[in-house]
PDB file of N, CA and C in Angstrom:
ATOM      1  N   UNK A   1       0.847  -1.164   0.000  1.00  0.00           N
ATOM      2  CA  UNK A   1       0.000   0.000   0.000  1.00  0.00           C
ATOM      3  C   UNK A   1       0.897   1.233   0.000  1.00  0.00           C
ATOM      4  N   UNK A   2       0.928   2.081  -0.864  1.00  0.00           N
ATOM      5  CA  UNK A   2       1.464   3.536  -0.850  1.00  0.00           C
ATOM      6  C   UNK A   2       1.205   4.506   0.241  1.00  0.00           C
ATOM      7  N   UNK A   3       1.947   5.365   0.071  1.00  0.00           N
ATOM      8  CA  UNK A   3       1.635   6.206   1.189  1.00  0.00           C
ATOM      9  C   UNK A   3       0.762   7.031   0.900  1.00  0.00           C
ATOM     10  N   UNK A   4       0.510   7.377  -0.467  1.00  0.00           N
ATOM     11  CA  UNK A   4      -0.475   8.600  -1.299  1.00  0.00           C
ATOM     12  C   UNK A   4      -1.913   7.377  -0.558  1.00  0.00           C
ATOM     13  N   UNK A   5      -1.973   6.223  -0.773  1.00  0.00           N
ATOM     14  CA  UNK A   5      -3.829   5.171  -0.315  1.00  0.00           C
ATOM     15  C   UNK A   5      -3.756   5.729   1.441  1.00  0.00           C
ATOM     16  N   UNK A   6      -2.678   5.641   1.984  1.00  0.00           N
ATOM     17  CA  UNK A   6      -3.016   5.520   3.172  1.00  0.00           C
ATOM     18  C   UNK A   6      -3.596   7.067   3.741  1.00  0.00           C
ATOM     19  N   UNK A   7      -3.217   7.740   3.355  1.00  0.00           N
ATOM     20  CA  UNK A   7      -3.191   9.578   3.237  1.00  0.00           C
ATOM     21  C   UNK A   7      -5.090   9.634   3.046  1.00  0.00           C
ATOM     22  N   UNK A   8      -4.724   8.876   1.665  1.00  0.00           N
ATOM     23  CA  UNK A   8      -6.459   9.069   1.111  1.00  0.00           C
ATOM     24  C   UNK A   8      -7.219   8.444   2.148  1.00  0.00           C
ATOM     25  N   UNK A   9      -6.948   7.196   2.881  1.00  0.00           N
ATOM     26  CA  UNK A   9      -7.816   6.584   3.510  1.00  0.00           C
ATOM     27  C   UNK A   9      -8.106   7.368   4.899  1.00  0.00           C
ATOM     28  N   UNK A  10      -7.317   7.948   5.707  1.00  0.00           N
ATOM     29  CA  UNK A  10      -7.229   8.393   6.638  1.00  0.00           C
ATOM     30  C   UNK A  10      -8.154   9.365   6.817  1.00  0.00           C
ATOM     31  N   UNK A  11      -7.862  10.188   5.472  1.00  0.00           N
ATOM     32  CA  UNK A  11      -8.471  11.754   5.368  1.00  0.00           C
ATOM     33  C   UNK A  11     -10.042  11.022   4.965  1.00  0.00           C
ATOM     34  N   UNK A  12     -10.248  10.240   4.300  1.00  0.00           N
ATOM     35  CA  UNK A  12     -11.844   9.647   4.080  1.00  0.00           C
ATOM     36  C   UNK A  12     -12.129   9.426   5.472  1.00  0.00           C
ATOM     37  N   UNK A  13     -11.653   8.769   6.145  1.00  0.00           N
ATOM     38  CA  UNK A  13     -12.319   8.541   7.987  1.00  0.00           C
ATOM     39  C   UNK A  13     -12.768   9.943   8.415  1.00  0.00           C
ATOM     40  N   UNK A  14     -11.544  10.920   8.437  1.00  0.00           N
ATOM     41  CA  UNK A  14     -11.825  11.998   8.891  1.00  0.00           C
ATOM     42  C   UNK A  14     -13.389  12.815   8.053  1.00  0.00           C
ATOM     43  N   UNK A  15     -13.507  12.408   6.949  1.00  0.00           N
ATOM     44  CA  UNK A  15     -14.367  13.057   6.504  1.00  0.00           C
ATOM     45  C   UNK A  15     -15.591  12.449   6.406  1.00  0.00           C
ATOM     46  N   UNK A  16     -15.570  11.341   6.859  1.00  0.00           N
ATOM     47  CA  UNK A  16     -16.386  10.766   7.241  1.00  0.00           C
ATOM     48  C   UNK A  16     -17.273  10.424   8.357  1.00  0.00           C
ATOM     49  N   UNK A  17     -16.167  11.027   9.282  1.00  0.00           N
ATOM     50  CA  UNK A  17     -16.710  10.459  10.828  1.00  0.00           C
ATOM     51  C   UNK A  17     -16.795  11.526  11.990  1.00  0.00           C
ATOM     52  N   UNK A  18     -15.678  12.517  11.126  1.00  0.00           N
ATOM     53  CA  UNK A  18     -15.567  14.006  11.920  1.00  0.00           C
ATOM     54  C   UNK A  18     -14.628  13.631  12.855  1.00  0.00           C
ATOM     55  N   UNK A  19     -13.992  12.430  13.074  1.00  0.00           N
ATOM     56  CA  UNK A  19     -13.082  12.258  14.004  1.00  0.00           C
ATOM     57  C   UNK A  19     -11.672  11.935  13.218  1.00  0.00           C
ATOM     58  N   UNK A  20     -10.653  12.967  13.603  1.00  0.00           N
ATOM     59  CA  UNK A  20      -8.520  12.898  12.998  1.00  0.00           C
ATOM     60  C   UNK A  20      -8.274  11.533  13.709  1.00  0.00           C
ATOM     61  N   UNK A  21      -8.004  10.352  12.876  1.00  0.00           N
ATOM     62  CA  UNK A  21      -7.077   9.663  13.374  1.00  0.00           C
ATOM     63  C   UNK A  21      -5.787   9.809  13.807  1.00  0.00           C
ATOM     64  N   UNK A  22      -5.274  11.322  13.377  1.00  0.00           N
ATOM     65  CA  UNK A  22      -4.030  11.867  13.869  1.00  0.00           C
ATOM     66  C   UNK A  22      -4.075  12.226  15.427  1.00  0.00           C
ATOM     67  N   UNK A  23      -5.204  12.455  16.394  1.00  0.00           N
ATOM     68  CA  UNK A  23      -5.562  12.720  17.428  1.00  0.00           C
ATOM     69  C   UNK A  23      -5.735  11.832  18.510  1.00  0.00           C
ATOM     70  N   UNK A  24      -4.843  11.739  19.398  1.00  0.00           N
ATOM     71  CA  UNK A  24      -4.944  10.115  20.247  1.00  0.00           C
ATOM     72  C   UNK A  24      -6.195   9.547  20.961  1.00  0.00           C
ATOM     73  N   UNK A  25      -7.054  10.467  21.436  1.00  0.00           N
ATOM     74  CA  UNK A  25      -8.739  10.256  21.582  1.00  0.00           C
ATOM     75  C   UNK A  25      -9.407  10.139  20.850  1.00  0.00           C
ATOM     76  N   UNK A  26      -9.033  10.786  19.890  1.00  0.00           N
ATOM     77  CA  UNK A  26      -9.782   9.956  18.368  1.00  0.00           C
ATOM     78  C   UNK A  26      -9.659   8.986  17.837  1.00  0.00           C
ATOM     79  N   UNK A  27      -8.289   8.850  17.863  1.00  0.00           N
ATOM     80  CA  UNK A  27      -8.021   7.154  17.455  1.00  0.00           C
ATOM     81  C   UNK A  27      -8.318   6.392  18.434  1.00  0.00           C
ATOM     82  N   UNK A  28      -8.524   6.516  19.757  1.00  0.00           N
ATOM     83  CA  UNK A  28      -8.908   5.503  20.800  1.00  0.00           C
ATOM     84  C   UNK A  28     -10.518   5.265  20.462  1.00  0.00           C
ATOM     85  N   UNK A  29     -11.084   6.395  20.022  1.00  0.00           N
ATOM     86  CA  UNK A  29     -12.686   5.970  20.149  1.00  0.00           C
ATOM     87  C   UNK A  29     -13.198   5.629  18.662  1.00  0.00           C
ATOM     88  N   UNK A  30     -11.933   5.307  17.962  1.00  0.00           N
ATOM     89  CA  UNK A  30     -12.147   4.925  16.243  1.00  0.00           C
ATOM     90  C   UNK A  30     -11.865   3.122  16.217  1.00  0.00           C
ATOM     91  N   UNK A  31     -10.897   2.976  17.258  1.00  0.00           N
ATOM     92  CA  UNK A  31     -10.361   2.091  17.194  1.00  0.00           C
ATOM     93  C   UNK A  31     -11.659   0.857  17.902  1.00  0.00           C
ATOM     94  N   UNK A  32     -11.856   1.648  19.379  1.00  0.00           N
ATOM     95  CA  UNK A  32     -13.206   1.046  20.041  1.00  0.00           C
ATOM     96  C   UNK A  32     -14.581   0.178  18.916  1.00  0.00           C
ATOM     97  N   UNK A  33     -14.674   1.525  18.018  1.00  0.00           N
ATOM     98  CA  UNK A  33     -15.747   1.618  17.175  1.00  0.00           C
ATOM     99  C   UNK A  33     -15.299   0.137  16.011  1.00  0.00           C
ATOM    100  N   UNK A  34     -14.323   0.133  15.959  1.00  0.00           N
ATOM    101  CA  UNK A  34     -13.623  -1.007  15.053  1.00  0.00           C
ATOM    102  C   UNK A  34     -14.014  -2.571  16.023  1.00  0.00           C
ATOM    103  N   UNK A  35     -13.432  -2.512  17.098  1.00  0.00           N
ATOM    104  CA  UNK A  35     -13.772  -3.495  17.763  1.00  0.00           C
ATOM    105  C   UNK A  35     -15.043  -3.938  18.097  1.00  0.00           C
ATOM    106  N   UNK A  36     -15.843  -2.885  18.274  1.00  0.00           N
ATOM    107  CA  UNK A  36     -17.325  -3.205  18.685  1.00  0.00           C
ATOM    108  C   UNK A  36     -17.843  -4.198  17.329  1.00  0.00           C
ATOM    109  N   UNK A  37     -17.704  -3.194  16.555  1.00  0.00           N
ATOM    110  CA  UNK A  37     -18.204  -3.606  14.628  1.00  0.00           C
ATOM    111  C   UNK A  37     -18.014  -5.553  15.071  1.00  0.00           C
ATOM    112  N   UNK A  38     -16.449  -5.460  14.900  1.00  0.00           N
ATOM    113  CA  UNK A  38     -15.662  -6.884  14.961  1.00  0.00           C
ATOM    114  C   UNK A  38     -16.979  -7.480  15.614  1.00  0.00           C
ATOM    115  N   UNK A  39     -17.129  -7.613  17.307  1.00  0.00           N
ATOM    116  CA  UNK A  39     -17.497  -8.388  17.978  1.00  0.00           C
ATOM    117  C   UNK A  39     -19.155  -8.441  17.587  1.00  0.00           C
ATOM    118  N   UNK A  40     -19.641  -7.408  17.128  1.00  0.00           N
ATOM    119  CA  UNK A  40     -21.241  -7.803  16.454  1.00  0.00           C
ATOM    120  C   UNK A  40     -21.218  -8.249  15.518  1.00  0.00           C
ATOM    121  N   UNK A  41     -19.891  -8.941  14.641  1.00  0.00           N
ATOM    122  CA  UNK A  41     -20.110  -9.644  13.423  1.00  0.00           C
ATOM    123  C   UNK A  41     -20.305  -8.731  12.079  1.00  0.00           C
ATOM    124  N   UNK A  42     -20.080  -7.609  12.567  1.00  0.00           N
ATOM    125  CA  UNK A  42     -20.657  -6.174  11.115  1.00  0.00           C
ATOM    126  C   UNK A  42     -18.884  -6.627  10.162  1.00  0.00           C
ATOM    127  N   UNK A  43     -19.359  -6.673   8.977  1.00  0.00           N
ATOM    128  CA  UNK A  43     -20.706  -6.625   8.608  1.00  0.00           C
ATOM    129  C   UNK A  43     -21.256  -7.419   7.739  1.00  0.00           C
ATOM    130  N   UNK A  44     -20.748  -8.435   7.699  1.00  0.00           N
ATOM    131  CA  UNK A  44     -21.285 -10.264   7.563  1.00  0.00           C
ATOM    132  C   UNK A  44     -22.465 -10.058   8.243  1.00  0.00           C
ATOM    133  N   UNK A  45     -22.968  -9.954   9.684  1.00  0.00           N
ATOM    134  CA  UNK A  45     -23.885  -9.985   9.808  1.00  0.00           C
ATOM    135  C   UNK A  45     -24.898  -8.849  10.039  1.00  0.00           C
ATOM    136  N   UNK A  46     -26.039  -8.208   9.960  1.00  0.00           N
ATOM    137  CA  UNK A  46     -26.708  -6.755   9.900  1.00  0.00           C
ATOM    138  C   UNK A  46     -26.728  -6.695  11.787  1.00  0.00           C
ATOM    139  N   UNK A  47     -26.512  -5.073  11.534  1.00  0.00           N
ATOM    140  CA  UNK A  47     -26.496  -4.368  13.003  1.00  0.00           C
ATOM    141  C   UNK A  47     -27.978  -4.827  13.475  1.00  0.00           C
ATOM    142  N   UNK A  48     -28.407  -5.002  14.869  1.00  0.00           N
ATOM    143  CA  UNK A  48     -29.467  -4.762  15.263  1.00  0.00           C
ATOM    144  C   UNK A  48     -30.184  -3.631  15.181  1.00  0.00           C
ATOM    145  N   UNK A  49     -31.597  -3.580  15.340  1.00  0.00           N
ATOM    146  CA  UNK A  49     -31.992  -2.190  15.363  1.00  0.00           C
ATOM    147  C   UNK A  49     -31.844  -1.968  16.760  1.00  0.00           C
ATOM    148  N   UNK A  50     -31.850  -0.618  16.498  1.00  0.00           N
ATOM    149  CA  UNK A  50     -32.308   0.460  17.728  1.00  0.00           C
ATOM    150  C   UNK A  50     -33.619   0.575  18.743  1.00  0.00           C
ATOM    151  N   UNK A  51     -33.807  -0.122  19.522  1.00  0.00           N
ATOM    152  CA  UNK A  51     -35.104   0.256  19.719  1.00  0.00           C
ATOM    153  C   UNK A  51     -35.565   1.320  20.529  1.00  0.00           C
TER     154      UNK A  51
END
């Protein structure tokens, strides 16, 4: 992977999520958000709803 994909990918999170992975609380609560995904099976399997 280049460094120009990883640049792009980063800055897509950020613009995506409103949260800098360059920011160490941001990346802690990006990273969380990664793990949660993992452990509900997302996204092989569909999120639950909200109720």
């Amino acid at each position: 992977m280049s460094v120009r994909t990883v640049t792009y990918r980063l800055e897509r999170v950020r613009a995506l999520t409103g949260y800098d992975p360059a920011d160490p609380a941001h990346r802690f609560t990006l990273q969380a958000a990664v793990l949660g995904a993992r452990a509900l099976g997302w996204p092989e399997q569909p999120l639950p709803a909200a109720d």
